[in-house]
Protein backbone atom coordinates (compact mmCIF):
# COMPACT_ATOMS: atom_id res chain seq x y z
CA UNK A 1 56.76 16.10 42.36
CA UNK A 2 59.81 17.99 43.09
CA UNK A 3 62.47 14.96 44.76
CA UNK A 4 65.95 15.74 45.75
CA UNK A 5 67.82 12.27 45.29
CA UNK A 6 69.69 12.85 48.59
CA UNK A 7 66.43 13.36 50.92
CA UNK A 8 65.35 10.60 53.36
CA UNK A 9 62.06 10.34 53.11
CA UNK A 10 59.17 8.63 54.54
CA UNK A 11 56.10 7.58 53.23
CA UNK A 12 52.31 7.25 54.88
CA UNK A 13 49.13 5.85 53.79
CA UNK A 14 50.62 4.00 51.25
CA UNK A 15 48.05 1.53 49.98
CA UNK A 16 49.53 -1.18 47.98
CA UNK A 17 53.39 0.50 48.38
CA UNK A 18 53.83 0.64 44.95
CA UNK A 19 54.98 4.46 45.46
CA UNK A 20 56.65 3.62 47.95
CA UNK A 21 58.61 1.54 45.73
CA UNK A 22 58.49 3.73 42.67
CA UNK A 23 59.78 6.59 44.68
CA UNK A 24 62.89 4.46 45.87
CA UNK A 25 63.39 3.72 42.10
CA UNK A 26 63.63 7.26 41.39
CA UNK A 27 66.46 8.47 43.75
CA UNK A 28 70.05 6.77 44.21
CA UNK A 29 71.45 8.12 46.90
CA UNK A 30 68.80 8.97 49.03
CA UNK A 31 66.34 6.53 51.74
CA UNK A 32 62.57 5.74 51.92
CA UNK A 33 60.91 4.77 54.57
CA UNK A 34 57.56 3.04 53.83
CA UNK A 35 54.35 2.92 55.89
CA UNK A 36 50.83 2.13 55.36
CA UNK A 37 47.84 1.94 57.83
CA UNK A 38 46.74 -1.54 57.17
CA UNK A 39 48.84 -4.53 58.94
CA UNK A 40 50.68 -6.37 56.13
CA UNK A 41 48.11 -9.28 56.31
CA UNK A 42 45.18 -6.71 55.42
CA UNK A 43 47.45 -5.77 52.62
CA UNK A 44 48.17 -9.34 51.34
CA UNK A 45 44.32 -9.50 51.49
CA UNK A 46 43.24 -6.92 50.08
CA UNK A 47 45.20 -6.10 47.25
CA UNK A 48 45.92 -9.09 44.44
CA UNK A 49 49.33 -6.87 43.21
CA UNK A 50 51.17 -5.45 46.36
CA UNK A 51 54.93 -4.33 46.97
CA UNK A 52 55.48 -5.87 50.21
CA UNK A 53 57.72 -8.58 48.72
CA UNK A 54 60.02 -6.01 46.22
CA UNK A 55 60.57 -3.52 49.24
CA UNK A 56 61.35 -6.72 51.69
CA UNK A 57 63.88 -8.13 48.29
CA UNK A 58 65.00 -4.18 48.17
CA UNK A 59 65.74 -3.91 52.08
CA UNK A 60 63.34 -0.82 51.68
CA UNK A 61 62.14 -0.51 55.73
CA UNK A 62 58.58 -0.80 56.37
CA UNK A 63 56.10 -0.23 59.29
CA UNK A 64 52.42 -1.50 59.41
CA UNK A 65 49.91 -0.46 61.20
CA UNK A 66 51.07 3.27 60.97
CA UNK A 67 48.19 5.36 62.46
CA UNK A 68 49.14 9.03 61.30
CA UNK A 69 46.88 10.28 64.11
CA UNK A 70 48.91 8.38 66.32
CA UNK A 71 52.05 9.71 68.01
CA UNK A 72 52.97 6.19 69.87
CA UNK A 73 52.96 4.92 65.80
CA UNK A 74 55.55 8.16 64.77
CA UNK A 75 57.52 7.43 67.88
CA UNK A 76 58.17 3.96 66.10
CA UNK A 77 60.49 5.90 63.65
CA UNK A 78 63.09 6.97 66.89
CA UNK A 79 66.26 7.61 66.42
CA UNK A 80 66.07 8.14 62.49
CA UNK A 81 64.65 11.98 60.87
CA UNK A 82 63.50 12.65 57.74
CA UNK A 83 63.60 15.41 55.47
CA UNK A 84 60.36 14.83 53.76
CA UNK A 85 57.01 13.11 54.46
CA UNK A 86 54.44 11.91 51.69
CA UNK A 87 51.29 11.30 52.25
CA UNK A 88 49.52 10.56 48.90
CA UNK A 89 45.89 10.79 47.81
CA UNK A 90 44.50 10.48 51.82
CA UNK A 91 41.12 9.92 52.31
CA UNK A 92 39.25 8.47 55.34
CA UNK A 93 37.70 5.33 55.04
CA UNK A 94 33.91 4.87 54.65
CA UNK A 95 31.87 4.65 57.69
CA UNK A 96 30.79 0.59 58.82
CA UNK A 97 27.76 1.16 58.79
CA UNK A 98 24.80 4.37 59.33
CA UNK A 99 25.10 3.70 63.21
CA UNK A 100 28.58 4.85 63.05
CA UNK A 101 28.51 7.50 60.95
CA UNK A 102 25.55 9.09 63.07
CA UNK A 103 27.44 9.10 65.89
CA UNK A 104 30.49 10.84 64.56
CA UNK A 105 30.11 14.26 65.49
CA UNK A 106 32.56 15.74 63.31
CA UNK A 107 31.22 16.10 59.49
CA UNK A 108 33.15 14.41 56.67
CA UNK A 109 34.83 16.97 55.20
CA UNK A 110 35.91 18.36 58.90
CA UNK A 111 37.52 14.82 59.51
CA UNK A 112 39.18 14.19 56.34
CA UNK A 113 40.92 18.32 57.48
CA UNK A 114 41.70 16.72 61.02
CA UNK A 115 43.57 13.85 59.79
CA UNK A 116 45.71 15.92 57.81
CA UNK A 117 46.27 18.13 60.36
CA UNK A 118 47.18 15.76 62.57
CA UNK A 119 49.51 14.53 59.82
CA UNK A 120 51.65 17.27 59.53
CA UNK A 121 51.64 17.67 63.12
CA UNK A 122 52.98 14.66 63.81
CA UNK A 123 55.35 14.67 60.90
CA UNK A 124 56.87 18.02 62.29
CA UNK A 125 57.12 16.88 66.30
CA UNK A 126 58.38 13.29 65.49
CA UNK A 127 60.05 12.35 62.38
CA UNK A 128 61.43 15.83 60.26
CA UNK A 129 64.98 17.05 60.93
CA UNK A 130 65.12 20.22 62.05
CA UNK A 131 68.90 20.50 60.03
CA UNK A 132 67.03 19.60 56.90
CA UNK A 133 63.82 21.19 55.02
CA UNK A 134 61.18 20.19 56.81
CA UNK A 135 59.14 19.48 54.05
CA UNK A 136 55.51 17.67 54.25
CA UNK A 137 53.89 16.96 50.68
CA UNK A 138 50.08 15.66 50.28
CA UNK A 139 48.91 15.23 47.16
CA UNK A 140 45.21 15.36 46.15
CA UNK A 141 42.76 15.80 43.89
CA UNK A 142 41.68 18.83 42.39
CA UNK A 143 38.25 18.10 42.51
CA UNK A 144 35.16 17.49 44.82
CA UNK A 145 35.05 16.64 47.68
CA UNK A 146 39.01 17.03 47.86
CA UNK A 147 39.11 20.68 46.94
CA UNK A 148 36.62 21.58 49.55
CA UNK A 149 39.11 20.91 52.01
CA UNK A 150 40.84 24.24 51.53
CA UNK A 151 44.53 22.25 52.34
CA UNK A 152 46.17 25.72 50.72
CA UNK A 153 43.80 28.43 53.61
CA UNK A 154 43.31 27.38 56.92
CA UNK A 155 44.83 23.38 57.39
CA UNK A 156 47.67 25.18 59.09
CA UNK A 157 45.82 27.94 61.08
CA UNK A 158 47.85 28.50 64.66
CA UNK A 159 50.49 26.31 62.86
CA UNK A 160 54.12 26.87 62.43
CA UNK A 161 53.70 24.63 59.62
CA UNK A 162 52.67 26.88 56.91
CA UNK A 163 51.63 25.97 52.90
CA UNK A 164 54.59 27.10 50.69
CA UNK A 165 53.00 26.39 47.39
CA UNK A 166 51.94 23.48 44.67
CA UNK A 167 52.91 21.83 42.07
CA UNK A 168 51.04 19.43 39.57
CA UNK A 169 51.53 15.91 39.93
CA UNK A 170 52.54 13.70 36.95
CA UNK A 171 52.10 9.83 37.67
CA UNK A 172 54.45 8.96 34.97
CA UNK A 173 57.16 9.83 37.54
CA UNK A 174 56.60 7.35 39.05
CA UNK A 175 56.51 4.05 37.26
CA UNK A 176 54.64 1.40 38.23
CA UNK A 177 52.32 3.39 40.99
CA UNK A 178 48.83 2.32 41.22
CA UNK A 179 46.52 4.47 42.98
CA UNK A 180 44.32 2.54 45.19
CA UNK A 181 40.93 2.97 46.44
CA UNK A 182 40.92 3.10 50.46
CA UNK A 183 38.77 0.30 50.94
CA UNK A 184 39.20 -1.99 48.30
CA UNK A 185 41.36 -3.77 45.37
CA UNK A 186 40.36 -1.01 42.91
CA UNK A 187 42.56 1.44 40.98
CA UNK A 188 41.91 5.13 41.01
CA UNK A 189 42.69 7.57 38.34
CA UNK A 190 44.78 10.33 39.40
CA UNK A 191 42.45 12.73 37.70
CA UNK A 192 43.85 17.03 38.28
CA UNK A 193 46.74 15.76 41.13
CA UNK A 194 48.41 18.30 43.07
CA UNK A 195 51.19 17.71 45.40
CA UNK A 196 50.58 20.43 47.97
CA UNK A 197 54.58 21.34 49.98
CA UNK A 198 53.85 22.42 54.10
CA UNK A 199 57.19 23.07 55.84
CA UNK A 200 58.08 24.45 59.50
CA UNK A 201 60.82 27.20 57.56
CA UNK A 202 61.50 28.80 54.64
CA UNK A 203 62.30 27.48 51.50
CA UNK A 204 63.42 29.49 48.71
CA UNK A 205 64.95 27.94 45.96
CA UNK A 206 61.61 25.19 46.81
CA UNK A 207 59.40 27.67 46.65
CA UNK A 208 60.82 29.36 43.43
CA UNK A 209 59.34 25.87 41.84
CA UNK A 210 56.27 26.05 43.08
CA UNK A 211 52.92 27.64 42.28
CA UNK A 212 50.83 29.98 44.27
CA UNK A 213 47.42 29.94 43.39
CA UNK A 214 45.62 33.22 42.20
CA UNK A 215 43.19 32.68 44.01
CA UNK A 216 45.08 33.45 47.61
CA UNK A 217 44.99 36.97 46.53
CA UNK A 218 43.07 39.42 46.55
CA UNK A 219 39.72 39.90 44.90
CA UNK A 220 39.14 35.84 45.31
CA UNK A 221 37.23 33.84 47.71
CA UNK A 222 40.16 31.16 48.92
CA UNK A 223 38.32 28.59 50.73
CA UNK A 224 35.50 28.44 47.20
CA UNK A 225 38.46 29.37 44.50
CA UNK A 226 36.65 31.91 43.35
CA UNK A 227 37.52 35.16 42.09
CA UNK A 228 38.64 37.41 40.66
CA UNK A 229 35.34 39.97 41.67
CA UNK A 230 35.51 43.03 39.26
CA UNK A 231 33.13 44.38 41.59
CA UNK A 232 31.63 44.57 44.56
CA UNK A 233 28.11 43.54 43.37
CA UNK A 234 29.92 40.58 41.44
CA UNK A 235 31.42 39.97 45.12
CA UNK A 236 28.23 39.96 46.75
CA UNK A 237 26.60 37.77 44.45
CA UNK A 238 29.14 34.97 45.28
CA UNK A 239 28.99 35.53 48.94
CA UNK A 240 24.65 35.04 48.45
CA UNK A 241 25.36 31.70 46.44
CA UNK A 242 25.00 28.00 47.40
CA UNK A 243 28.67 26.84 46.76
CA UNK A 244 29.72 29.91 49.13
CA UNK A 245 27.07 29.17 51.87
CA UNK A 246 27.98 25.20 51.63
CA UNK A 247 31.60 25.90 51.82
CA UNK A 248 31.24 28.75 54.70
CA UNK A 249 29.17 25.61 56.61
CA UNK A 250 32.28 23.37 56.17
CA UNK A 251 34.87 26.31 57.10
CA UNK A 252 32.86 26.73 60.21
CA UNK A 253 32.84 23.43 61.37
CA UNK A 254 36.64 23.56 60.61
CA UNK A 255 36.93 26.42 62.85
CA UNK A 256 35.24 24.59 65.68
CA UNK A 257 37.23 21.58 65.48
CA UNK A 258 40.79 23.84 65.78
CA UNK A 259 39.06 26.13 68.58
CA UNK A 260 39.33 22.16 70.60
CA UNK A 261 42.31 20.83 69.02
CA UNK A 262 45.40 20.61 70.95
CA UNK A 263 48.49 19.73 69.03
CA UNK A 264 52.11 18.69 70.23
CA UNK A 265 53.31 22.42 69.89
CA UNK A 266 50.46 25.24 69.51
């Protein structure tokens, strides 16, 4: 993960803070905010091996019960800006129960794409400096279902926060950090990570670091990383197979969802 040591940053969705706290670690001259979606009793609860008490001995500042869908929970962070927000390994939580899920009308996938949108919405209208980067990181897996979220094609359609590039994402920065399942005291392995960088403007010498992948260009299929076609027969037979057809199902659903969205600034 590429970290300048002077950049405030904040954190969301941070499980059991141990990035949180790893990530302070790691820069000296710099801030972290910390912030997780459970209340710090849930935390205490669920989790046997927590942060809460080395950011509290650390004066690290914390806020529970951060919603990143939310504003009134970003508004929380007034007066102070930050020049990047993390939001690491996100992932809804599992329905209740059947009755719930059946009355969500919004597929999995297309949720798991709205709260990220939402996220970097929210990150860009309430808590990045506009005098700074303006840099938004989520890191994911490179696998299924997390790659079937196309967060490098259309997240940011009708955006002016735009995908600048990836770069792989080595744990062992970061020592201590325990990825944690959503719902439960369970590590995670942080099998194929990638720490995808969104910003509002451009960012060169950030962008120089990063990796574009060939499968934005031409001759691919993006939103199935497919590609390259040598032909237009070998394109054809992609667009007439399953994985295509699934994934066109999920990229239509997406498109739905943004033709109803309303965000703070599109």
């Amino acid at each position: 993960m590429i970290i300048e040591k002077h950049w405030r940053i904040l954190t969301v969705g941070d499980g059991d803070l141990s990035f949180s706290h790893a990530l302070h670690s790691l820069i000296s001259s710099g801030q972290v905010t910390a912030s997780t979606y459970d209340s710090e009793q849930v935390i205490r609860n669920k989790y046997q091996f927590h942060a809460l008490d080395l950011l509290a001995q650390q004066n690290i500042p914390y806020l529970a019960e951060f919603d990143v869908t939310d504003s009134h929970a970003w508004q929380r962070l007034a007066p102070q800006k930050y020049d990047l927000v993390i939001f690491q390994f996100p992932l809804i939580p599992a329905f209740s129960s059947h009755k719930e899920f059946e009355q969500s009308k919004l597929s999995v996938n297309t949720l798991n794409r709205a709260l990220l949108r939402q996220f970097l919405d929210n990150a860009y209208h309430f808590a990045l400096d506009p005098n700074g980067p303006m840099l938004c990181y989520i890191t994911s897996k490179d696998v299924k279902p997390y790659c079937e979220w196309d967060l490098e094609g259309t997240l940011t359609n009708n955006s002016i926060v735009q995908y600048l590039g990836q770069h792989p994402f080595n744990i062992e920065q970061f020592p201590g950090y325990k990825i944690r399942n959503v719902d439960r005291d369970k590590h995670v392995k942080d099998t194929s990570g990638i720490t995808y960088a969104f910003s509002a403007k451009p960012n060169r010498s950030l962008e120089k670091q990063l990796h574009m992948p060939q499968y934005l260009g031409d001759h691919h299929c993006s939103m199935c990383r497919a590609g390259p076609f040598y032909s237009v027969a070998d394109a054809q037979a992609h667009l007439d197979s399953k994985k295509h057809k699934a994934m066109q199902k999920h990229q239509q659903a997406w498109l739905n969802y943004l033709a109803t969205y309303k965000s703070h600034y599109t």
